[in-house]
N, C-alpha and C. Protein backbone atom coordinates (compact mmCIF):
# COMPACT_ATOMS: atom_id res chain seq x y z
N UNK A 1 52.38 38.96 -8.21
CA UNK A 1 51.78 38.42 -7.00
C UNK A 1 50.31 38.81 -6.93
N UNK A 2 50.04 40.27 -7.38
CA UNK A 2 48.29 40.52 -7.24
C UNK A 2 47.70 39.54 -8.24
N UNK A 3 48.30 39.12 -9.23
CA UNK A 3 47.53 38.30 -10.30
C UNK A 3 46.92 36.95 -9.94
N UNK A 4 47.93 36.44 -8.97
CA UNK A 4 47.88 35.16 -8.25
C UNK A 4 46.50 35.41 -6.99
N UNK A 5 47.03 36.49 -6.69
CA UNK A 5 45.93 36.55 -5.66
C UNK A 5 44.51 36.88 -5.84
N UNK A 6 44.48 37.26 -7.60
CA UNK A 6 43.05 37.73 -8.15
C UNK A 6 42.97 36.47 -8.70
N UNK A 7 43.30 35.56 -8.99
CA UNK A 7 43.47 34.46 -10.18
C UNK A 7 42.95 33.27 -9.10
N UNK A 8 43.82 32.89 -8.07
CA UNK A 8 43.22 31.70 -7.01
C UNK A 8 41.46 31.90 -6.92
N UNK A 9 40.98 33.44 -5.82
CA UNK A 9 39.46 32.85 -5.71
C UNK A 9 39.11 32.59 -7.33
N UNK A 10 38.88 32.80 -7.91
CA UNK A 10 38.57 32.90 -9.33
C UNK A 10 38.67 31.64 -9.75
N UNK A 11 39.39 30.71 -9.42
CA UNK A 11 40.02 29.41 -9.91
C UNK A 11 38.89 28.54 -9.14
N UNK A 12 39.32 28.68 -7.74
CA UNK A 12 38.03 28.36 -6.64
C UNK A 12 36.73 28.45 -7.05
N UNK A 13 36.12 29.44 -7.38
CA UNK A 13 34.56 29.85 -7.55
C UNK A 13 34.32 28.83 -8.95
N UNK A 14 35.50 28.67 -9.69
CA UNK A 14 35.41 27.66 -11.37
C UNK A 14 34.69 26.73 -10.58
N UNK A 15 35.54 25.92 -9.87
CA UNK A 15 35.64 24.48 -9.13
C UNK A 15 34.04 24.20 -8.43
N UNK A 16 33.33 24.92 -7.93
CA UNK A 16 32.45 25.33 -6.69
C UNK A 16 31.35 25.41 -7.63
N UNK A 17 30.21 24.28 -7.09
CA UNK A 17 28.70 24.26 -7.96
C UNK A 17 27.61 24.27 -7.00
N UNK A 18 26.54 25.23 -7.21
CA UNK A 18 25.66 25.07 -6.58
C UNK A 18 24.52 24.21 -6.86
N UNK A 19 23.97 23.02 -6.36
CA UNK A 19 23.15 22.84 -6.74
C UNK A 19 21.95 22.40 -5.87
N UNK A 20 20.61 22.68 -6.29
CA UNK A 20 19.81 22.39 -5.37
C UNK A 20 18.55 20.81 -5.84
N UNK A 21 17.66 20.75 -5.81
CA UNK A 21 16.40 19.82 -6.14
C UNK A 21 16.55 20.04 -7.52
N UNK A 22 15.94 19.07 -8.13
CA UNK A 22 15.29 19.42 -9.66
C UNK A 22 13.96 19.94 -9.80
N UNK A 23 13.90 20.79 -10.26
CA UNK A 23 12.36 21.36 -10.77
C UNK A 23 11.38 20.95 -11.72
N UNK A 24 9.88 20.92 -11.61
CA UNK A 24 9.42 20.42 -12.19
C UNK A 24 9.80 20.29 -14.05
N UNK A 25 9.20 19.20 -14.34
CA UNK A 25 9.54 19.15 -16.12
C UNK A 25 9.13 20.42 -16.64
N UNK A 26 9.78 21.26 -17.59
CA UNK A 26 9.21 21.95 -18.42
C UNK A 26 8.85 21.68 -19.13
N UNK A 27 8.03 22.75 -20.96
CA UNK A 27 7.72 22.58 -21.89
C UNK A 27 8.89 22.21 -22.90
N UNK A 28 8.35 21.16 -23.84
CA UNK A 28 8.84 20.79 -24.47
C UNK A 28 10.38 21.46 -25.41
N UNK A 29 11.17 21.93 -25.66
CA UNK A 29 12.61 22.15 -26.32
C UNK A 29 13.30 21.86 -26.89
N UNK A 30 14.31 21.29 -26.63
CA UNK A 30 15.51 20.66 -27.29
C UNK A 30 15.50 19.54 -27.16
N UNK A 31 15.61 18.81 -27.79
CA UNK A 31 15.56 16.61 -27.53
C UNK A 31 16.56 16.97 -26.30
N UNK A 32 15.80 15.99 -25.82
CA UNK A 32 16.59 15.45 -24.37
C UNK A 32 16.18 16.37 -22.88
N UNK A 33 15.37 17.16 -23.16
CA UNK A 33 15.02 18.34 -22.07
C UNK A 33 13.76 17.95 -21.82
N UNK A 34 12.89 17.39 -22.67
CA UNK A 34 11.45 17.19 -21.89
C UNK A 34 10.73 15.91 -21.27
N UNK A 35 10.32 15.39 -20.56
CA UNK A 35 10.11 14.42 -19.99
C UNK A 35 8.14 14.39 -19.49
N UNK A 36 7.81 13.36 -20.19
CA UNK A 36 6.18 12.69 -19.41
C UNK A 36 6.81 11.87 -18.80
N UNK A 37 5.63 11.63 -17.50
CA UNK A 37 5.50 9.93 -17.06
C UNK A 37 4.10 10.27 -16.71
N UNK A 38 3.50 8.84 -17.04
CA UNK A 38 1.90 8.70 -16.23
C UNK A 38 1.69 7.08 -16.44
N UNK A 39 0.88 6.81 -15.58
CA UNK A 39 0.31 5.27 -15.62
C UNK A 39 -0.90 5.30 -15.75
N UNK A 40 -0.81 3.87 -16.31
CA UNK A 40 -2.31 3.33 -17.19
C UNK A 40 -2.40 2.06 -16.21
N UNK A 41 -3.71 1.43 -15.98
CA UNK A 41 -4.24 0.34 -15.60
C UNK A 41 -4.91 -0.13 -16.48
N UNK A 42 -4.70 -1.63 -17.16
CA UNK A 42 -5.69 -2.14 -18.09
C UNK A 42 -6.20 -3.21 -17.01
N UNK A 43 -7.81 -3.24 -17.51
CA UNK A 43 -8.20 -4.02 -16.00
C UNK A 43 -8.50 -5.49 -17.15
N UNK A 44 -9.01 -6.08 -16.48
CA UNK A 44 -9.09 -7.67 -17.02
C UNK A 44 -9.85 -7.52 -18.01
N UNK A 45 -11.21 -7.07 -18.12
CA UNK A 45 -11.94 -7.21 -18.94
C UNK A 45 -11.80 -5.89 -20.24
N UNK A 46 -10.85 -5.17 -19.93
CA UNK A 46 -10.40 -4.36 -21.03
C UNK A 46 -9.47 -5.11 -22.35
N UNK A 47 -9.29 -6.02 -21.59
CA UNK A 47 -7.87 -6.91 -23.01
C UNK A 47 -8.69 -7.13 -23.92
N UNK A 48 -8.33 -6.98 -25.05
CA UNK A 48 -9.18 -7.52 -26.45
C UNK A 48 -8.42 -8.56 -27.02
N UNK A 49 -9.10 -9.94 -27.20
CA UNK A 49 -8.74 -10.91 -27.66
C UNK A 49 -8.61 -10.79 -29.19
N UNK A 50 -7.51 -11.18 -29.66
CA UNK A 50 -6.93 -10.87 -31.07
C UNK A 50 -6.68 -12.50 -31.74
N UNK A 51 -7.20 -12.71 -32.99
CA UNK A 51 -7.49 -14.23 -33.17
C UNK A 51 -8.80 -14.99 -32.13
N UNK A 52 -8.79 -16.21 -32.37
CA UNK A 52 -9.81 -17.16 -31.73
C UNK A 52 -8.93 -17.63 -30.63
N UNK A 53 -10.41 -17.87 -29.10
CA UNK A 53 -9.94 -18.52 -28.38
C UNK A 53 -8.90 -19.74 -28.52
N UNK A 54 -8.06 -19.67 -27.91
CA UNK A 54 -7.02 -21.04 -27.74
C UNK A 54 -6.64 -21.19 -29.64
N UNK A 55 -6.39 -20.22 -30.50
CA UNK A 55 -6.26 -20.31 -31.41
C UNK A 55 -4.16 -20.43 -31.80
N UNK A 56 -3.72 -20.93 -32.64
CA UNK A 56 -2.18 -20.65 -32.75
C UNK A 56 -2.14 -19.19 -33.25
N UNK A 57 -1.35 -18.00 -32.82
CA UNK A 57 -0.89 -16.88 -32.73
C UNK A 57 -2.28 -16.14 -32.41
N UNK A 58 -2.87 -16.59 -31.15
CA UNK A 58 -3.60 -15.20 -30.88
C UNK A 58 -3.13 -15.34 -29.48
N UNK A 59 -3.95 -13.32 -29.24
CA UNK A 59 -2.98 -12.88 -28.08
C UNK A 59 -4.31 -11.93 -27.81
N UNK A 60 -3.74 -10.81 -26.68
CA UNK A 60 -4.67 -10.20 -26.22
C UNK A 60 -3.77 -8.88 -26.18
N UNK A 61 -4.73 -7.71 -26.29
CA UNK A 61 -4.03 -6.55 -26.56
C UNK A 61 -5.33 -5.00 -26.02
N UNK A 62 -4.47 -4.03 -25.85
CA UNK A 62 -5.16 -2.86 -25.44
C UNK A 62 -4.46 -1.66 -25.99
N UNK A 63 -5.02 -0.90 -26.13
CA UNK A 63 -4.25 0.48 -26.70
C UNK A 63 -4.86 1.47 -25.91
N UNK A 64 -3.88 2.18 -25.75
CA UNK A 64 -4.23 3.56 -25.04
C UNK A 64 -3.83 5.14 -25.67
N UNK A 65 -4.79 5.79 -25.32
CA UNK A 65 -4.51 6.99 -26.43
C UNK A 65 -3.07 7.98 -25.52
N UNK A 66 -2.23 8.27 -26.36
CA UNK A 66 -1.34 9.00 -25.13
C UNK A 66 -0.78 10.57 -26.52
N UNK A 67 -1.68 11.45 -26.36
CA UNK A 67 -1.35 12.45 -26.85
C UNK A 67 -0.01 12.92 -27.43
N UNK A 68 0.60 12.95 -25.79
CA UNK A 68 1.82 13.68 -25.62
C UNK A 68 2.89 13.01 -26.25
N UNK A 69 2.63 11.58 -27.07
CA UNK A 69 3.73 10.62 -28.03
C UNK A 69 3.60 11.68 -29.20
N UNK A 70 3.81 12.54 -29.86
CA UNK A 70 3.58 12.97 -31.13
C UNK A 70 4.65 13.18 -31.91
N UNK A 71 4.71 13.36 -33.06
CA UNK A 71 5.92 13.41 -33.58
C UNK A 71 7.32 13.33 -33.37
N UNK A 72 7.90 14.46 -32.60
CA UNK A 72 8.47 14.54 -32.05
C UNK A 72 9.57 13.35 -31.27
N UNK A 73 8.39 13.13 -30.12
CA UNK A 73 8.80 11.89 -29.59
C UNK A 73 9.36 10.45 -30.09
N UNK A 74 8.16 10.70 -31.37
CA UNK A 74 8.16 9.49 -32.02
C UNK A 74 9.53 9.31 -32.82
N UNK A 75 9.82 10.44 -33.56
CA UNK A 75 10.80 10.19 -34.03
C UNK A 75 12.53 10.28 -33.95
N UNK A 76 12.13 11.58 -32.63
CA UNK A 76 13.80 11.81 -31.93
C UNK A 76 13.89 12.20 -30.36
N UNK A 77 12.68 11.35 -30.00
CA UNK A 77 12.85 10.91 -28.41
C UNK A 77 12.82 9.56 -28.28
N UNK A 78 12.22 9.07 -27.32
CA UNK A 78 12.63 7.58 -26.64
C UNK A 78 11.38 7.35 -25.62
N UNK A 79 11.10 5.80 -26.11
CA UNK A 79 9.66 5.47 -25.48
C UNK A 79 9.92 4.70 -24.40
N UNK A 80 9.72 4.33 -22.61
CA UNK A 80 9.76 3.44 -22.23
C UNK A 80 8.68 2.75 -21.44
N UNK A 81 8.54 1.66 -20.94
CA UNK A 81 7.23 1.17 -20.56
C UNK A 81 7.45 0.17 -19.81
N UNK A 82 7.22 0.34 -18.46
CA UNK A 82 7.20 -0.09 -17.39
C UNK A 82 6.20 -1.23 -17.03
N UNK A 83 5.86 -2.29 -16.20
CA UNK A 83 4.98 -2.83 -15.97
C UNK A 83 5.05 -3.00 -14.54
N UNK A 84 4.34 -2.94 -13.58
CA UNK A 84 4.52 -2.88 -11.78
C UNK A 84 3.64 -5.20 -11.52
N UNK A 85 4.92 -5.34 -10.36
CA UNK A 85 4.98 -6.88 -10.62
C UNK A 85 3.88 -7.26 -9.50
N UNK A 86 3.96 -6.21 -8.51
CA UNK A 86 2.91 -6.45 -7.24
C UNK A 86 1.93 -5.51 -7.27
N UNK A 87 0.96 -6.00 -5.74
CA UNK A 87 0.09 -5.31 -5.97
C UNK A 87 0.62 -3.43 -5.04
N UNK A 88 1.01 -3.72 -4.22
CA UNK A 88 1.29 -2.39 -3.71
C UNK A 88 2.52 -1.58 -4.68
N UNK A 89 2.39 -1.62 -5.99
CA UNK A 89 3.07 -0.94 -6.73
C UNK A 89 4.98 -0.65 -6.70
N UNK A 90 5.16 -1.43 -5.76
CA UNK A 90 6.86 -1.26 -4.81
C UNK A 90 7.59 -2.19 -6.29
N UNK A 91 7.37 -2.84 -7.18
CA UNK A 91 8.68 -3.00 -7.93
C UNK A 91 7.57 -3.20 -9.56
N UNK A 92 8.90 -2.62 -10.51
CA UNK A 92 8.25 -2.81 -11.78
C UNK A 92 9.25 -3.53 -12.13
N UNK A 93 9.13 -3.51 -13.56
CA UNK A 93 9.87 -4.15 -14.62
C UNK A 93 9.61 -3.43 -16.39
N UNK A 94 11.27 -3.22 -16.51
CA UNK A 94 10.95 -2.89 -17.93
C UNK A 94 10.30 -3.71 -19.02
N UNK A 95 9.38 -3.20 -19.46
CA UNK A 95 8.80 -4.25 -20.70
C UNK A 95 9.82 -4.38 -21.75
N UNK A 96 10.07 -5.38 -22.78
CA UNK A 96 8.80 -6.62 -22.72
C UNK A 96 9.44 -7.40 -21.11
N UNK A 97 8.94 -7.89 -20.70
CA UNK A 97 8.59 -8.72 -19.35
C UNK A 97 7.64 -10.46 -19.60
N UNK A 98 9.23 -11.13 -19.53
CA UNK A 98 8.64 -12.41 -19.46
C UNK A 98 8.64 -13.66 -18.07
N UNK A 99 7.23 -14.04 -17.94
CA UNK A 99 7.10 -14.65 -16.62
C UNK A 99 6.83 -16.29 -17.09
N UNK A 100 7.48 -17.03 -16.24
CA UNK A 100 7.43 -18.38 -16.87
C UNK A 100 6.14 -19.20 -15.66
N UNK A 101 5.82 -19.80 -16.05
CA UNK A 101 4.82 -20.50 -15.18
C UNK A 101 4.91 -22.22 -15.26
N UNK A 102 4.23 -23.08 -14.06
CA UNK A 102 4.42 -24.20 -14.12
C UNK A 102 3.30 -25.05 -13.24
N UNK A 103 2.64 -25.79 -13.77
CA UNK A 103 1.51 -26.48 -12.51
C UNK A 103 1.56 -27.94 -13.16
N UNK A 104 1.16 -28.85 -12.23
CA UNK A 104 0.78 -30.24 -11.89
C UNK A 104 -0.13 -30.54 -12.96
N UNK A 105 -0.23 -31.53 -13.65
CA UNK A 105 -1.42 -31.64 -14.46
C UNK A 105 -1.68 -32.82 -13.83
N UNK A 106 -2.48 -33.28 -12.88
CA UNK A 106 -3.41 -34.58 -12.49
C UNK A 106 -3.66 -35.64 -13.65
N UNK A 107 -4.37 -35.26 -14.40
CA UNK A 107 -4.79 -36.36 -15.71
C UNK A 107 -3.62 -36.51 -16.94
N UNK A 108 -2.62 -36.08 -16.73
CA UNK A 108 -1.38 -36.68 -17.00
C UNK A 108 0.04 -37.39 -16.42
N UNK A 109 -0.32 -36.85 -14.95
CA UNK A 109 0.62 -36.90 -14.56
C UNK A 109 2.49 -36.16 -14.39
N UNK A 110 1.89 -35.29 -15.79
CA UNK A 110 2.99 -34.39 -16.17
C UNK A 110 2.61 -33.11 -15.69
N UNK A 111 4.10 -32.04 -16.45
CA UNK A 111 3.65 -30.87 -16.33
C UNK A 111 2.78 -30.01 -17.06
N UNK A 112 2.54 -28.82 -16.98
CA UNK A 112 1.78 -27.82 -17.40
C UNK A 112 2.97 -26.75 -17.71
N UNK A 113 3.62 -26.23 -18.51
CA UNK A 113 4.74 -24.98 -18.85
C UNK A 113 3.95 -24.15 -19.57
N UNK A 114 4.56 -23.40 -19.52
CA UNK A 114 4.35 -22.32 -20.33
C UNK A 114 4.65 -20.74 -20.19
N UNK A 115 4.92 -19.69 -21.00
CA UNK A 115 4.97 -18.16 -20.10
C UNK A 115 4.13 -17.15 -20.89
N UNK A 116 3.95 -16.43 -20.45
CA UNK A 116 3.12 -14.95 -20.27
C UNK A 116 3.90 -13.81 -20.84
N UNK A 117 4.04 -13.34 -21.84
CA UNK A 117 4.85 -12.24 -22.36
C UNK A 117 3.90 -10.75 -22.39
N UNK A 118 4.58 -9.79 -21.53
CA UNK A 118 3.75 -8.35 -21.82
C UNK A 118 5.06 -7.49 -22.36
N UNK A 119 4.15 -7.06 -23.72
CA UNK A 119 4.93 -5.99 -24.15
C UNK A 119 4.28 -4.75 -24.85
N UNK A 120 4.84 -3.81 -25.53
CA UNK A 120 4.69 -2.54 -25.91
C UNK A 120 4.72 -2.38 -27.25
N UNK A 121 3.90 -1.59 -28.51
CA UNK A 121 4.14 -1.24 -29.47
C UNK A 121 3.41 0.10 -29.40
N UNK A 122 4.20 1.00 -29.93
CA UNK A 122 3.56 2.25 -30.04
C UNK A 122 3.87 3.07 -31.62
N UNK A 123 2.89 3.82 -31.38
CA UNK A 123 2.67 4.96 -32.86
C UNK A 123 2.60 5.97 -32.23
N UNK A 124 2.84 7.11 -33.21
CA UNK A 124 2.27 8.65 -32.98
C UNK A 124 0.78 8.60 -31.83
N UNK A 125 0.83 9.22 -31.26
CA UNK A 125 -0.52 9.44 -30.63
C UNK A 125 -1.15 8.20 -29.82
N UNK A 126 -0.06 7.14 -29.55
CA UNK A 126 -1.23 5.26 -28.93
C UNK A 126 0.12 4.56 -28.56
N UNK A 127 -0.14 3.63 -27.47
CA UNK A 127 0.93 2.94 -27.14
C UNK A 127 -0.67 1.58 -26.99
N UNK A 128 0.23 0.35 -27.53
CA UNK A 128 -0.61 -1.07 -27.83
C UNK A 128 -0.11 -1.58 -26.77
N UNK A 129 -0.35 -2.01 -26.06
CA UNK A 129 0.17 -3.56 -24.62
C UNK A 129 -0.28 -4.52 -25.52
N UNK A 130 0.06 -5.83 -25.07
CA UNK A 130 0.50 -7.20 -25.66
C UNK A 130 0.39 -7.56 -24.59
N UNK A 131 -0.31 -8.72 -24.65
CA UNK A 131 -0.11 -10.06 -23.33
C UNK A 131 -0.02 -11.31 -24.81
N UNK A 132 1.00 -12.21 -24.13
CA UNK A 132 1.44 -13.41 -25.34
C UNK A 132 1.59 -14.59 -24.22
N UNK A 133 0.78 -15.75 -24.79
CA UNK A 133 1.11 -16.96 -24.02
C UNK A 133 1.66 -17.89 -24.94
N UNK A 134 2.47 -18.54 -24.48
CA UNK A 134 3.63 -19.71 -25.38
C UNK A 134 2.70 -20.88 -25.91
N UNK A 135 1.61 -21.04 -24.85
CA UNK A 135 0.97 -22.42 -25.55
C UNK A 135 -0.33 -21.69 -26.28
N UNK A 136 -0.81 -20.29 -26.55
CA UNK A 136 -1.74 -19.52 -27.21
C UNK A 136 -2.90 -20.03 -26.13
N UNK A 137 -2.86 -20.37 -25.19
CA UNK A 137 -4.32 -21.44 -24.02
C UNK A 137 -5.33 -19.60 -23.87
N UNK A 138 -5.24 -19.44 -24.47
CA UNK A 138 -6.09 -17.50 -24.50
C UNK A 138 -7.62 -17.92 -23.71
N UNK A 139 -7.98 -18.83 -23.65
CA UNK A 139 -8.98 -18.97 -23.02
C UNK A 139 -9.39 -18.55 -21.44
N UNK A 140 -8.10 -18.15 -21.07
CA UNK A 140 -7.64 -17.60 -19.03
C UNK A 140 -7.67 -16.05 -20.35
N UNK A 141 -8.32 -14.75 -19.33
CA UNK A 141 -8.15 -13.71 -19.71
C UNK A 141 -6.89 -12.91 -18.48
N UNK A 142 -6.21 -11.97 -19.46
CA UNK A 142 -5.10 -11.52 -18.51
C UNK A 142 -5.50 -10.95 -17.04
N UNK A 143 -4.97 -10.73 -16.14
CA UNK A 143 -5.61 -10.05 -15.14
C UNK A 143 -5.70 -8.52 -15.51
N UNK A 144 -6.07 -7.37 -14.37
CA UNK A 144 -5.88 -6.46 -14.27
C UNK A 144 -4.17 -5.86 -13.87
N UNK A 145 -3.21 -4.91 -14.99
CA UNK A 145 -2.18 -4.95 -14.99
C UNK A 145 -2.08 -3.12 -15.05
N UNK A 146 -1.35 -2.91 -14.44
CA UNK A 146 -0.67 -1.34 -14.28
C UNK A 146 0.50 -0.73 -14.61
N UNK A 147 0.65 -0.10 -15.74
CA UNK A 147 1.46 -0.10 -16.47
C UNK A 147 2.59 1.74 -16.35
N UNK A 148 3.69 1.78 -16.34
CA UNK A 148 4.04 3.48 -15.75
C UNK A 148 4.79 3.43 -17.49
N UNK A 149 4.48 4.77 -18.27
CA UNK A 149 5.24 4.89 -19.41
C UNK A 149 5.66 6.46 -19.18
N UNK A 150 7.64 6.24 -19.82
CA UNK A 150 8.08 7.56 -19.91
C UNK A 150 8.49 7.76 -20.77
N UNK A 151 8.18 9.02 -21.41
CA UNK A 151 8.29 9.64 -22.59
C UNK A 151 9.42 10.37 -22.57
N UNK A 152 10.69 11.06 -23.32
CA UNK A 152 11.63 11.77 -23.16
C UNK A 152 11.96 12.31 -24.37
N UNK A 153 12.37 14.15 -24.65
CA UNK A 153 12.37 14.50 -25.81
C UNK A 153 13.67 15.25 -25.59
């Protein structure tokens, strides 16, 4: 009977977790323990046009230097990359992120289609953005776009 009665709280206290907030990220450790996030804004006139205006396969692109991608990350963590859809920052979207578009063409009488592709390529030490249009019309430069990337090791 004392065994039972030393054995129950004991069983209890197993069951029973304390837990409070999460604390800030630490230094880097064991894959899966460390975590970046930070955002980038590429403004309009930062895109670098890749190929000739209104050319077939050109696009527009930016790279950003991001240290904290290094080895590591690169090879046994996980990259992700966000893009924010409004202006007061309230909803993103995981990249790649495709937006379809559509206008009136007057001097045809038809439509205008086409979509807008933003996406991500990264290396050790740089993450590349991509803006891609379906009809290559590169001659409209992208707007200013704000981008949240998280790193995890």
């Amino acid at each position: 009977m004392k065994k039972i009665l030393f054995l129950l709280p004991a069983a209890v206290l197993m069951f029973v977790s304390c837990e409070g907030p999460a604390g800030p990220p630490g230094e880097k450790g064991e894959p899966g323990l460390w975590w970046f996030v930070n955002e980038y804004t590429v403004r309009s006139d930062q895109w670098k046009l890749v190929g000739g205006t209104d050319e077939l396969n050109s696009y527009y692109q930016y790279e950003i230097p991001v240290p904290e991608l290094d080895k590591d990350v690169f090879y046994e963590g996980k990259m992700t990359c966000y893009m924010y859809l409004n202006e007061d920052y309230s909803v993103q979207a995981e990249l790649p992120e495709v937006i379809h578009y559509g206008e009136y063409n007057p001097d045809t009488g038809g439509e205008n289609l086409w979509t807008e592709t933003y996406k991500c390529d990264y290396a050790i030490g740089s993450i590349l953005f991509k803006v891609e249009y379906s009809d290559f019309f590169t001659g409209n430069r992208p707007g200013t776009k704000r981008f949240r990337v998280v790193l995890n090791y």
